[in-house]
Protein backbone atom coordinates (compact mmCIF):
# COMPACT_ATOMS: atom_id res chain seq x y z
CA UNK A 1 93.47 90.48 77.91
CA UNK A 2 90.98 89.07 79.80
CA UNK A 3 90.23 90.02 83.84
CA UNK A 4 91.87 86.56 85.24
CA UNK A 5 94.96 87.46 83.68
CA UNK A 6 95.67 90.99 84.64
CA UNK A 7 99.23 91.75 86.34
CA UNK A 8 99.36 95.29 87.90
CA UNK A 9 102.41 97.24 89.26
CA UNK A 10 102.67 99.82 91.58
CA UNK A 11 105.29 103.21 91.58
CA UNK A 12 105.50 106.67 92.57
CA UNK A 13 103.40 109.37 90.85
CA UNK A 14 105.24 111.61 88.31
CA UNK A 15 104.34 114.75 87.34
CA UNK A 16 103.77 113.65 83.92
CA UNK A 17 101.32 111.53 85.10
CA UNK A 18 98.70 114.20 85.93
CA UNK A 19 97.00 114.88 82.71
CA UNK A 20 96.05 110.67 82.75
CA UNK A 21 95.22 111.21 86.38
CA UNK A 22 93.28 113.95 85.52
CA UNK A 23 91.16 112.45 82.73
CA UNK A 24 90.63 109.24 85.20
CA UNK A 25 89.73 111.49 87.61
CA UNK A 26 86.82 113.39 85.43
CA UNK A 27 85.73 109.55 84.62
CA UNK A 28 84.40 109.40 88.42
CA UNK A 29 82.67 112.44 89.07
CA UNK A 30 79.56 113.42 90.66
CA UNK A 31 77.53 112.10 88.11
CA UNK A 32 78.24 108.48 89.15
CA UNK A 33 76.66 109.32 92.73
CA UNK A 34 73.25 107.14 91.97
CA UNK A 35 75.51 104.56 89.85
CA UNK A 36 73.64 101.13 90.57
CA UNK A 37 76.63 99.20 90.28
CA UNK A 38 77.78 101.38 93.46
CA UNK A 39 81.48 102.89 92.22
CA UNK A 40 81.64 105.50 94.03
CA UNK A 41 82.38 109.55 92.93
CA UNK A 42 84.64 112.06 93.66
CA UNK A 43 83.50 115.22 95.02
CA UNK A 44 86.59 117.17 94.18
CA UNK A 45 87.00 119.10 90.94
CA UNK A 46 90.50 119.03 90.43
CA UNK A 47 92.48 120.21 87.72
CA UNK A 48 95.50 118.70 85.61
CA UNK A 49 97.62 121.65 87.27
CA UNK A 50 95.95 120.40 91.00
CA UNK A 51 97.47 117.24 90.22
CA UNK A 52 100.71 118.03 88.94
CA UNK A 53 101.19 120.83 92.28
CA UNK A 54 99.93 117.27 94.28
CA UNK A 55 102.40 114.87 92.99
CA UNK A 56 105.49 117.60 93.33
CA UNK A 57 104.82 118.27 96.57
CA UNK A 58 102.66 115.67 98.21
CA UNK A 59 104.68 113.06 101.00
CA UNK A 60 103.34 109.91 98.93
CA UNK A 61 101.88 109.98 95.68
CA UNK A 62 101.37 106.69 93.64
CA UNK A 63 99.92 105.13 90.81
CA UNK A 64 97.98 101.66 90.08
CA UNK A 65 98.62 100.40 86.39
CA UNK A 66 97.72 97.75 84.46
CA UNK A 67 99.95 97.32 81.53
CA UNK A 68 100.09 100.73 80.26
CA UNK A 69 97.04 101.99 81.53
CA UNK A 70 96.68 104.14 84.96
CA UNK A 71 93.84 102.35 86.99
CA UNK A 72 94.59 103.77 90.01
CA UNK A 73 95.77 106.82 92.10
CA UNK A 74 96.55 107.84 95.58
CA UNK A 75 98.25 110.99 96.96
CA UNK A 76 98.46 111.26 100.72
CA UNK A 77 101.16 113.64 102.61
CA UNK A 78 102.34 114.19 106.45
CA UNK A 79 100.46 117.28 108.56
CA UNK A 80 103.66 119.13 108.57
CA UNK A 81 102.24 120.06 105.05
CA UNK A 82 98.97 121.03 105.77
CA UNK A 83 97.84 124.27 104.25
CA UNK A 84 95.99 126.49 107.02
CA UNK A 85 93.29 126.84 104.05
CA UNK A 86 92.88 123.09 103.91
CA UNK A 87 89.69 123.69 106.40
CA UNK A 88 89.29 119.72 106.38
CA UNK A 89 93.12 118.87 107.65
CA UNK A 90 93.19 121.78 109.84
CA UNK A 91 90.39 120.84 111.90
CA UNK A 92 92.12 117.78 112.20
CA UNK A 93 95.20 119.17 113.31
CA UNK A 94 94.17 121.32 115.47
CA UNK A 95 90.80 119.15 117.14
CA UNK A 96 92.28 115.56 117.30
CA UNK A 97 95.64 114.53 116.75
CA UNK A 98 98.97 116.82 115.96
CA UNK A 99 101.25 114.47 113.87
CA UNK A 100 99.12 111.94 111.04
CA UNK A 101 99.16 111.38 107.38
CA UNK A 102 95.94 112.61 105.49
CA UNK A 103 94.92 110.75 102.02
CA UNK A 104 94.23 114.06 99.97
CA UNK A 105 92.74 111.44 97.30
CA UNK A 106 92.35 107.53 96.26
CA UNK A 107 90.57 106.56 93.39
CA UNK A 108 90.07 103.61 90.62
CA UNK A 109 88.59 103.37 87.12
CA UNK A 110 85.42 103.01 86.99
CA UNK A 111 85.56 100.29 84.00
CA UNK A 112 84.57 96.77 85.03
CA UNK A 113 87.25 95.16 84.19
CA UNK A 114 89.42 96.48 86.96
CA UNK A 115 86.66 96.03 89.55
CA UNK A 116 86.94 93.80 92.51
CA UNK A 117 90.27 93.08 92.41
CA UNK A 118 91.45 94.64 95.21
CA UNK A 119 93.62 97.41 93.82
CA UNK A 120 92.45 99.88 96.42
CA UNK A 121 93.72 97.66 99.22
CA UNK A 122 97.32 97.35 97.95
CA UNK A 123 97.20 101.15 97.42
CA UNK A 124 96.84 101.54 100.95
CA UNK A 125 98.71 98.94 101.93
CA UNK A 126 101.65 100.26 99.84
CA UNK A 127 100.92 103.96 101.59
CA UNK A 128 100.79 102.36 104.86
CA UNK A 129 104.86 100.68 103.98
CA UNK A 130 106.06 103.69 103.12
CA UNK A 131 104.85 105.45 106.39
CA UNK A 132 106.72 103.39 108.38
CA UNK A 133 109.68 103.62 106.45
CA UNK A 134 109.63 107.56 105.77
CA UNK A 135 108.88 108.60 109.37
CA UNK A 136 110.65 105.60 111.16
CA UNK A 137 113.72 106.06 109.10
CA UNK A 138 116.81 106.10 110.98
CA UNK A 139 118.87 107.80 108.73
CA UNK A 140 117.23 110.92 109.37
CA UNK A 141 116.58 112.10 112.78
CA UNK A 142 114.33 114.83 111.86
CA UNK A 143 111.63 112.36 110.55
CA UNK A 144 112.41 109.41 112.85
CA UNK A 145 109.01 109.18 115.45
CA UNK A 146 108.62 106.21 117.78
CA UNK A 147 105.24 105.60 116.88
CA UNK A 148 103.20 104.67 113.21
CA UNK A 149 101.26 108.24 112.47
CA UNK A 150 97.20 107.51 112.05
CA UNK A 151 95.90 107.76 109.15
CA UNK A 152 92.70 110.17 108.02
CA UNK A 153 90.84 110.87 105.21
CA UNK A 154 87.09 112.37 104.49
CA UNK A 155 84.68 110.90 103.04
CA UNK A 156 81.69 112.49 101.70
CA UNK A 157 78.55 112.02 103.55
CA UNK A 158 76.05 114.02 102.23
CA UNK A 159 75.22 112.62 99.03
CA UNK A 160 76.76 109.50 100.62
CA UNK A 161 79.68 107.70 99.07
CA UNK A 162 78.82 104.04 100.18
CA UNK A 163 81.50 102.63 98.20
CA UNK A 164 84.23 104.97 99.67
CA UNK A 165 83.05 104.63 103.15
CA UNK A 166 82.36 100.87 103.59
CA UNK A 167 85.83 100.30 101.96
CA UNK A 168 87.43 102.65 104.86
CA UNK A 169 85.42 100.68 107.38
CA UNK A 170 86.61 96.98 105.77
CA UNK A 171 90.35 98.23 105.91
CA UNK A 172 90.55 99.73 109.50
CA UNK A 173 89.14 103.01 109.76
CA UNK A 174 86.93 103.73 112.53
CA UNK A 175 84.48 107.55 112.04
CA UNK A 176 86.49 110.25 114.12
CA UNK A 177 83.97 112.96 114.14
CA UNK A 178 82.28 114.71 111.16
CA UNK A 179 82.41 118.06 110.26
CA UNK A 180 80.79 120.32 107.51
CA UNK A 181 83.49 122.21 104.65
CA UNK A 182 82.42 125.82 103.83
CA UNK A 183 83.86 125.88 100.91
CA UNK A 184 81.18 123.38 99.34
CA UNK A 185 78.98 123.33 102.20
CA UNK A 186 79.42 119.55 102.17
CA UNK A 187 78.85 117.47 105.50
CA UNK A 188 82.33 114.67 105.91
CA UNK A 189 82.87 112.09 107.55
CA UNK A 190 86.19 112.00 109.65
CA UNK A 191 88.01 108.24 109.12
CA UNK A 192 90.57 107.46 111.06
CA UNK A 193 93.14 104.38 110.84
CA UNK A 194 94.93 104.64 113.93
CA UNK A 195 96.54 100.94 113.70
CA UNK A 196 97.86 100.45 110.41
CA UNK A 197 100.79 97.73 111.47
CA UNK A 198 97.85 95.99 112.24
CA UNK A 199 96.37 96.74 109.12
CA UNK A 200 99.64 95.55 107.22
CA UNK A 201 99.68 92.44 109.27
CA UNK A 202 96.41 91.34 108.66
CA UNK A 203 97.25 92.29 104.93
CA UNK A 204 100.17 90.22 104.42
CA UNK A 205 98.99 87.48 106.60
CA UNK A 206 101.95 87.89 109.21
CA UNK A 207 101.61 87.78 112.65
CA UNK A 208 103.41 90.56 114.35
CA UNK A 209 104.36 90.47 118.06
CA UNK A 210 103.89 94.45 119.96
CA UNK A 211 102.89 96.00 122.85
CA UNK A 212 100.43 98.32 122.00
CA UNK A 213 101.60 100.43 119.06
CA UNK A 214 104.94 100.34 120.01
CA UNK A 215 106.77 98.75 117.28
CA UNK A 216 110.78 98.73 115.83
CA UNK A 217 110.44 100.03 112.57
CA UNK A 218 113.29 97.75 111.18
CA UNK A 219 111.79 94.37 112.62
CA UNK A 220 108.67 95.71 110.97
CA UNK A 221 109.96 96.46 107.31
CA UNK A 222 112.19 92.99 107.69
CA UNK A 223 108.78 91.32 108.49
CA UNK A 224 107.25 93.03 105.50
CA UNK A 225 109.79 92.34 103.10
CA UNK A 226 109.82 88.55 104.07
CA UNK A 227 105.90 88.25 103.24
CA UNK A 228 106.48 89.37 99.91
């Protein structure tokens, strides 16, 4: 199959899914942190069981495939969930802003066939989707907020991850603060994407009237759903 003619799919994370995750996960390691081609790394050393107890219990967890093969992953999930060990989203929580989603992880394959073809932006903007419809629901009042949460994630800055943190730049995110995890002693950058309707608009090439960030979450899926 050749690069031109690729057709990928998106759909929720299972937990069967975490031993591939996993092994695409191991494929993007530390090691690639002086990669020429610029791919990017993961600092995280997860295991199999760290993704299977992420995809149970996460808020969003999806995957990127290509035919049969897992490209992509993303797991993200509300503060509500935040562990009060997760020194990262605590700080968050308790520093900046109360109520946001935090991507725990996004990644790609680092083969070059699935390069450049934008698979990290329709992650997000897929994330970003199902945001607005899980916390502007109105079917259940104890998750319906008037307001799209912001969006954070940390990104490595000491060995920098250009590729991770240019991307966050080109798709919204603006640098919050920056703090420095204990557990690995690692200095992180805090991105923030405190627009994302804006983000979604841009994405699917709709204009979309507000004031502010105040926006009906109904008009906004409708609006969604007709640039598809």
């Amino acid at each position: 199959m050749t690069a031109s003619k690729q057709r990928f799919f998106l759909r929720d994370a299972q937990p069967s899914d975490a031993k591939a995750v996993s092994q695409l996960a191991d494929s993007i390691d530390l090691a690639l942190v002086d990669d020429p081609a610029g791919k990017g790394f993961l600092a995280a050393n997860y295991t199999e069981t760290d993704y299977q107890k992420f995809i149970e219990i996460a808020t969003f967890s999806f995957i990127l495939q290509v035919d049969e093969e897992i490209v992509g992953f993303l797991v993200a999930y509300g503060s509500e969930l935040v562990d009060p060990k997760d020194e990262f989203n605590t700080h968050v929580k308790e520093t900046i802003c109360r109520e946001f989603v935090t991507v725990r992880q996004i990644f790609l394959s680092p083969k070059d066939e699935f390069r450049r073809k934008n698979y990290a932006s329709h992650l997000y903007k897929h994330m970003y989707e199902q945001i607005i419809e899980y916390y502007g629901r109105d079917n259940n009042s104890d998750n319906k907020e008037n307001k799209p949460r912001p969006v954070y994630a940390d990104i490595v800055k000491t060995p920098v991850n250009v590729p991770s943190r240019d991307f966050h730049f080109r798709t919204g995110f603006e640098i919050a603060g920056e703090m420095t995890t204990s557990k690995d002693n690692r200095q992180r950058y805090i991105f923030c994407n405190s627009d994302i309707v804006g983000v979604i608009s841009k994405m699917c090439n709709v204009h979309v009237q507000r004031k502010g960030i105040q926006v009906h979450y109904r008009s906004m899926l409708r609006l969604l759903q007709a640039s598809d």
